[in-house]
PDB file of N, CA and C in Angstrom:
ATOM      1  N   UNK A   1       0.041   7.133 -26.552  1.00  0.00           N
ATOM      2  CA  UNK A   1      -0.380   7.573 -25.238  1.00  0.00           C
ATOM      3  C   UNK A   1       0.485   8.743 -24.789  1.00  0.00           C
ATOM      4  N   UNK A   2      -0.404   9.787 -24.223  1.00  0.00           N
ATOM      5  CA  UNK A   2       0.477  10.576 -23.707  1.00  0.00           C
ATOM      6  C   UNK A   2       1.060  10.117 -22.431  1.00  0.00           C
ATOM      7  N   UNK A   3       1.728  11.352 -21.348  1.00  0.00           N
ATOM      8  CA  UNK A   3       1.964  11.099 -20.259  1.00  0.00           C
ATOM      9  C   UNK A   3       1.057  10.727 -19.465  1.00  0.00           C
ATOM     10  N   UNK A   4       0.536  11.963 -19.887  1.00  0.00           N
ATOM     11  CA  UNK A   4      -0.936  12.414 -18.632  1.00  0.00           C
ATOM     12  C   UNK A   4      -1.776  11.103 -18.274  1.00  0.00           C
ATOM     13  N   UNK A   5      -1.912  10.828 -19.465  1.00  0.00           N
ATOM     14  CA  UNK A   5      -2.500   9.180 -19.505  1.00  0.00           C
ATOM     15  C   UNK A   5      -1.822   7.828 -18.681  1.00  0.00           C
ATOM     16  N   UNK A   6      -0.715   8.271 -18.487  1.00  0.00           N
ATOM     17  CA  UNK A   6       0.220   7.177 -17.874  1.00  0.00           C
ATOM     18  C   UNK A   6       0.333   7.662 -16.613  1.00  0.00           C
ATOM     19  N   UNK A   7       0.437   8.685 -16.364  1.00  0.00           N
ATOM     20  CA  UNK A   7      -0.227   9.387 -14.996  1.00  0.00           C
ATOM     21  C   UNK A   7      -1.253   8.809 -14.458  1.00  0.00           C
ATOM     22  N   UNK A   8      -2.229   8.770 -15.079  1.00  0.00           N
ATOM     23  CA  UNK A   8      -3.591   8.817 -14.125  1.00  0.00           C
ATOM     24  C   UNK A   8      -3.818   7.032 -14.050  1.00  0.00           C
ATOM     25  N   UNK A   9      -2.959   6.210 -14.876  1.00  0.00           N
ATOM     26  CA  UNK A   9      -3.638   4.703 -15.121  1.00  0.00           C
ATOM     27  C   UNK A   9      -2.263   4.254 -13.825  1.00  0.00           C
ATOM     28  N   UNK A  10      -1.251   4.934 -13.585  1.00  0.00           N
ATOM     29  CA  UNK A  10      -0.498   4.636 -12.598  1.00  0.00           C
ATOM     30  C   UNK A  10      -1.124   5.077 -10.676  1.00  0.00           C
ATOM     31  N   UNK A  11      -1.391   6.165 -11.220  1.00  0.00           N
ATOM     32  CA  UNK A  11      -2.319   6.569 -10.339  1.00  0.00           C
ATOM     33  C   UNK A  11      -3.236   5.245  -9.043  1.00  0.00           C
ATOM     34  N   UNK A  12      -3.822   5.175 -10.760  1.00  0.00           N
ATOM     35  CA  UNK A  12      -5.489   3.868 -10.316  1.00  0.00           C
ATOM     36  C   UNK A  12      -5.007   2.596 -10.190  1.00  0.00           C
ATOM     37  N   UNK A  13      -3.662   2.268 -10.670  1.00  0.00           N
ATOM     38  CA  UNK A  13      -2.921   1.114  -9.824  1.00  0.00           C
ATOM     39  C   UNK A  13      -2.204   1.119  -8.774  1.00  0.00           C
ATOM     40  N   UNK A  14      -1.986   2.122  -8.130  1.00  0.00           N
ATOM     41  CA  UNK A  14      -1.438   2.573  -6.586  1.00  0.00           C
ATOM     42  C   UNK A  14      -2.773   2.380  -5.704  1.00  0.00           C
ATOM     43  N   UNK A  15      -3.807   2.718  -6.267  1.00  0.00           N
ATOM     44  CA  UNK A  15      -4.984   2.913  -5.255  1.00  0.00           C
ATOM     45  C   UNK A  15      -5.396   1.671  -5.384  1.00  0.00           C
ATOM     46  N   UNK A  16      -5.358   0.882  -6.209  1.00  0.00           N
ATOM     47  CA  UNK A  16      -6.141  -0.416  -6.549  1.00  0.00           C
ATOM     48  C   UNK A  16      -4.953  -1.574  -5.798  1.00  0.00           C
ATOM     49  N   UNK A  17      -3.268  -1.026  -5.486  1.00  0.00           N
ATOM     50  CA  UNK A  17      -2.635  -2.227  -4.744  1.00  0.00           C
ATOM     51  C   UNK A  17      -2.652  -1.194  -2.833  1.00  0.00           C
ATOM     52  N   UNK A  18      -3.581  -0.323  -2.742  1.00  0.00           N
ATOM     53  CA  UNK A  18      -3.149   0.116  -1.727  1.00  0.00           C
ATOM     54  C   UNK A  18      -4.539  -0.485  -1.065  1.00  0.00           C
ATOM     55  N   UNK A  19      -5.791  -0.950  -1.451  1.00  0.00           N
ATOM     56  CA  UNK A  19      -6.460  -1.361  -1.419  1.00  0.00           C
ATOM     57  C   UNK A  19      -6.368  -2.716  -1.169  1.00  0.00           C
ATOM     58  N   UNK A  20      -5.929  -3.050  -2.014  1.00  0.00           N
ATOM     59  CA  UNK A  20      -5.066  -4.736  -1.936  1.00  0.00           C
ATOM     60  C   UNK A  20      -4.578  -5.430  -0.614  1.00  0.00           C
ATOM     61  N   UNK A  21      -3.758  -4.372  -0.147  1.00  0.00           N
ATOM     62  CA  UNK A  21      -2.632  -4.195   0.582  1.00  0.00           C
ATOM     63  C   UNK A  21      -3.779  -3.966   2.396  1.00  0.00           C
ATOM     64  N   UNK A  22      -4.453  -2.956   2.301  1.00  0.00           N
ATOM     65  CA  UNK A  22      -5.484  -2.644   3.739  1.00  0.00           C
ATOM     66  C   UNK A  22      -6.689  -4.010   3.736  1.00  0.00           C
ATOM     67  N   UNK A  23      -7.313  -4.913   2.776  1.00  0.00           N
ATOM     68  CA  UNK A  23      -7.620  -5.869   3.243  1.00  0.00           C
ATOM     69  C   UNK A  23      -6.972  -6.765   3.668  1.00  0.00           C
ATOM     70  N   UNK A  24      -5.986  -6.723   3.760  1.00  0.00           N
ATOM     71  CA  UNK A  24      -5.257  -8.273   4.322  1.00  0.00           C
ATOM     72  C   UNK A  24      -4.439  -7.505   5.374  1.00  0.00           C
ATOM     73  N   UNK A  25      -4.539  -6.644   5.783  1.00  0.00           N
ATOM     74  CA  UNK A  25      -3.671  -6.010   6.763  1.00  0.00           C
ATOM     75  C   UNK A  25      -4.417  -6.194   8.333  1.00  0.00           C
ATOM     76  N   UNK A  26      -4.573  -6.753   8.945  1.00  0.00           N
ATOM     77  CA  UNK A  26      -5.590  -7.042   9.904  1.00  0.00           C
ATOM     78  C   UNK A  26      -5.651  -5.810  11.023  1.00  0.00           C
ATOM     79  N   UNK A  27      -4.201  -4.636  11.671  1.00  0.00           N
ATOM     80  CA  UNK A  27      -4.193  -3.450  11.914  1.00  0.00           C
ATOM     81  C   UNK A  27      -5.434  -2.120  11.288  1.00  0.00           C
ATOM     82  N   UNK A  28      -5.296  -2.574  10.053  1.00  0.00           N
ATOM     83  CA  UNK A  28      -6.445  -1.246  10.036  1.00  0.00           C
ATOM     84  C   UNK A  28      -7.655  -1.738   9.736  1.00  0.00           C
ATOM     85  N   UNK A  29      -8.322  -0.680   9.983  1.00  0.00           N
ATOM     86  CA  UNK A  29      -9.781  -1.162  10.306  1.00  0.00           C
ATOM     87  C   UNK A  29     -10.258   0.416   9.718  1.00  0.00           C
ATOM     88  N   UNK A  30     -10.822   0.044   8.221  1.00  0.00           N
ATOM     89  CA  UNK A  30     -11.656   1.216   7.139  1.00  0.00           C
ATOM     90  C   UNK A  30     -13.400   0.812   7.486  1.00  0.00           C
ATOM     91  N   UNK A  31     -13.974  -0.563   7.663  1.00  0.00           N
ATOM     92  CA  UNK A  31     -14.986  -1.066   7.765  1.00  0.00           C
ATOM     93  C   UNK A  31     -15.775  -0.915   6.445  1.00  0.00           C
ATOM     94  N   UNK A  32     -15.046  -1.635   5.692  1.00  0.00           N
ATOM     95  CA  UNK A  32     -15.571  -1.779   4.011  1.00  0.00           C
ATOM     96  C   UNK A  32     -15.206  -0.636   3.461  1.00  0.00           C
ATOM     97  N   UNK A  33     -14.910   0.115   3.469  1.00  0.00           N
ATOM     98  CA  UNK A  33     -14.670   1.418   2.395  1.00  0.00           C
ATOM     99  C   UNK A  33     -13.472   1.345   1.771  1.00  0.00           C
ATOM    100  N   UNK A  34     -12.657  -0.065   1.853  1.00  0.00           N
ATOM    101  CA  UNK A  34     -11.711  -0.356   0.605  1.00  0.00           C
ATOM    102  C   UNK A  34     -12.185  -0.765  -0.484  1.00  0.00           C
ATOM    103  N   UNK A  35     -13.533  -1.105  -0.730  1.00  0.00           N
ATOM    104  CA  UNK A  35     -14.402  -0.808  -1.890  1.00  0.00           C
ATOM    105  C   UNK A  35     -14.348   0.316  -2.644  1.00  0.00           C
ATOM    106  N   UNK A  36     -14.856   1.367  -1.987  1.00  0.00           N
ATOM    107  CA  UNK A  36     -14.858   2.655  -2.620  1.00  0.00           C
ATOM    108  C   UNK A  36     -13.469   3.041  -3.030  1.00  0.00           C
ATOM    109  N   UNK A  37     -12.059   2.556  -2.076  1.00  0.00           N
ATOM    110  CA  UNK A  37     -10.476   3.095  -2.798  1.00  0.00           C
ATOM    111  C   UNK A  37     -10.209   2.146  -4.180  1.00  0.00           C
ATOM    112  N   UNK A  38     -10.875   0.694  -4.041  1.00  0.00           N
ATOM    113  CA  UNK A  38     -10.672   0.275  -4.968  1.00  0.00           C
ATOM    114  C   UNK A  38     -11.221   0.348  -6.725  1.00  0.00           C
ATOM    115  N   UNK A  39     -12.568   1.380  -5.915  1.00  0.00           N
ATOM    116  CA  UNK A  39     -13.682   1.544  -7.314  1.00  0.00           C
ATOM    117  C   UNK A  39     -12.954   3.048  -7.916  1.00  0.00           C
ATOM    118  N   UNK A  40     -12.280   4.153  -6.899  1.00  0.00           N
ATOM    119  CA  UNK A  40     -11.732   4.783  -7.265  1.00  0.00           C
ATOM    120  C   UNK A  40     -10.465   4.783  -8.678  1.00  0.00           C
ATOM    121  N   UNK A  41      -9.962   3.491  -7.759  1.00  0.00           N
ATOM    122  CA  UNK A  41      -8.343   3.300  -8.427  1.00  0.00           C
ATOM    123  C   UNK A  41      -9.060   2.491  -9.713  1.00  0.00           C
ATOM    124  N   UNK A  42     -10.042   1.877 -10.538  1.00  0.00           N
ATOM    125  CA  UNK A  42     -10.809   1.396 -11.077  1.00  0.00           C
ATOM    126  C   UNK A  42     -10.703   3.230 -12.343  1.00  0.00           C
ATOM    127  N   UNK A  43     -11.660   3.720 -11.565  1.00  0.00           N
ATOM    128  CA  UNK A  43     -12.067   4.796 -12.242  1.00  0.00           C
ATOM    129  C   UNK A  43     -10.898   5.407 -13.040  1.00  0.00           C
ATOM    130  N   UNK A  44      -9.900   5.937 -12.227  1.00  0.00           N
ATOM    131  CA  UNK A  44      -8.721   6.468 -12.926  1.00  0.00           C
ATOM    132  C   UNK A  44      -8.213   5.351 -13.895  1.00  0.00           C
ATOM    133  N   UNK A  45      -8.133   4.635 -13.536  1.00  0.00           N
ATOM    134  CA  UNK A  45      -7.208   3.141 -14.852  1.00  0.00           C
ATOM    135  C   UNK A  45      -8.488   3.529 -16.110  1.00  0.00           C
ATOM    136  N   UNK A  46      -9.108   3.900 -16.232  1.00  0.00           N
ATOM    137  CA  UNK A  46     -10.323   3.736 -16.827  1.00  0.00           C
ATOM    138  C   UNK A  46      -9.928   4.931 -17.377  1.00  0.00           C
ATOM    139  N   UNK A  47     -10.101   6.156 -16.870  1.00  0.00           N
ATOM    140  CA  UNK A  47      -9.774   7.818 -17.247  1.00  0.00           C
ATOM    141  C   UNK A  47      -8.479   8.134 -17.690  1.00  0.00           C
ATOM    142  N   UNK A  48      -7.125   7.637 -17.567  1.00  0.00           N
ATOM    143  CA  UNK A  48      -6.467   7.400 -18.304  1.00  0.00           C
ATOM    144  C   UNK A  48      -6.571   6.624 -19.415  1.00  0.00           C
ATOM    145  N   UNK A  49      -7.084   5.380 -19.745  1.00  0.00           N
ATOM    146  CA  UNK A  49      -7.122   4.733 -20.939  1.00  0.00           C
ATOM    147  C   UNK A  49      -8.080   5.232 -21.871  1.00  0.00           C
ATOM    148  N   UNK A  50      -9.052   5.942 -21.614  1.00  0.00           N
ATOM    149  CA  UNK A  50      -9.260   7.202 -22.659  1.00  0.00           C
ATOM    150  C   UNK A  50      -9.255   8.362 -22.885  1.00  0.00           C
ATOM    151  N   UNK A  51      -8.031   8.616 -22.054  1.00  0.00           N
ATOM    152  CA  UNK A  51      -7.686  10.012 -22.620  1.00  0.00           C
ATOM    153  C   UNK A  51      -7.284  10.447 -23.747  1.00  0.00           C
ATOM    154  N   UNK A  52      -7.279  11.126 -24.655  1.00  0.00           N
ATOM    155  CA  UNK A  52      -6.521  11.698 -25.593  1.00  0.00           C
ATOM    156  C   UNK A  52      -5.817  12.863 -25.733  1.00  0.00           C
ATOM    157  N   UNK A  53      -4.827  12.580 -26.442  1.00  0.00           N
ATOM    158  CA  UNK A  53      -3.835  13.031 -26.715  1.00  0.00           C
ATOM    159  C   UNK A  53      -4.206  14.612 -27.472  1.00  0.00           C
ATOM    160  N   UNK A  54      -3.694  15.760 -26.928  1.00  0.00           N
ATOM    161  CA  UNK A  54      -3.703  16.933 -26.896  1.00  0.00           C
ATOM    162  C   UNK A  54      -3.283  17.459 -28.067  1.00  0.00           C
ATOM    163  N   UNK A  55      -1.892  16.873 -28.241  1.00  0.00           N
ATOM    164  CA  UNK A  55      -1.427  17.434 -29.319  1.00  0.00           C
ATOM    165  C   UNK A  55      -1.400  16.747 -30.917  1.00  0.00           C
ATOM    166  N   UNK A  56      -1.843  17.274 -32.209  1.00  0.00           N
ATOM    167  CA  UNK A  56      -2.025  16.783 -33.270  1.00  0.00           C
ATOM    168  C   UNK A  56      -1.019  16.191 -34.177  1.00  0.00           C
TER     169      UNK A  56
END
C-alpha cells in the first residue's frame, strides 16, 4: 500500500466516526444527512483500498 492509500482510507474513517459521533450528539441537528457523511466516509475507505500503487 502506498501512502496515498492510507490517506484516503484514514480519511473515510474520520468521516465515518464523525458521523458516529453527530448521531448521538443530541445538540446538533443535520436532519438525516449523517447518512450521506457516513456513505461518504464509506466511499473513500473503499477508494483507498483500491488504489494502486504508482510506482513499479
Amino acid at each position: 500500500m502506498n501512502i496515498r492509500a492510507i490517506k484516503f482510507m484514514l480519511l473515510g474513517i474520520a468521516a465515518l466516526l464523525v458521523c458516529i459521533y453527530i448521531q448521538g450528539e443530541p445538540g446538533i441537528k443535520l436532519y438525516g444527512n449523517e447518512f450521506f457523511i457516513g456513505l461518504f466516509g464509506v466511499i473513500l475507505v473503499l477508494v483507498g483500498f483500491f488504489l494502486k500503487n504508482d510506482k513499479a
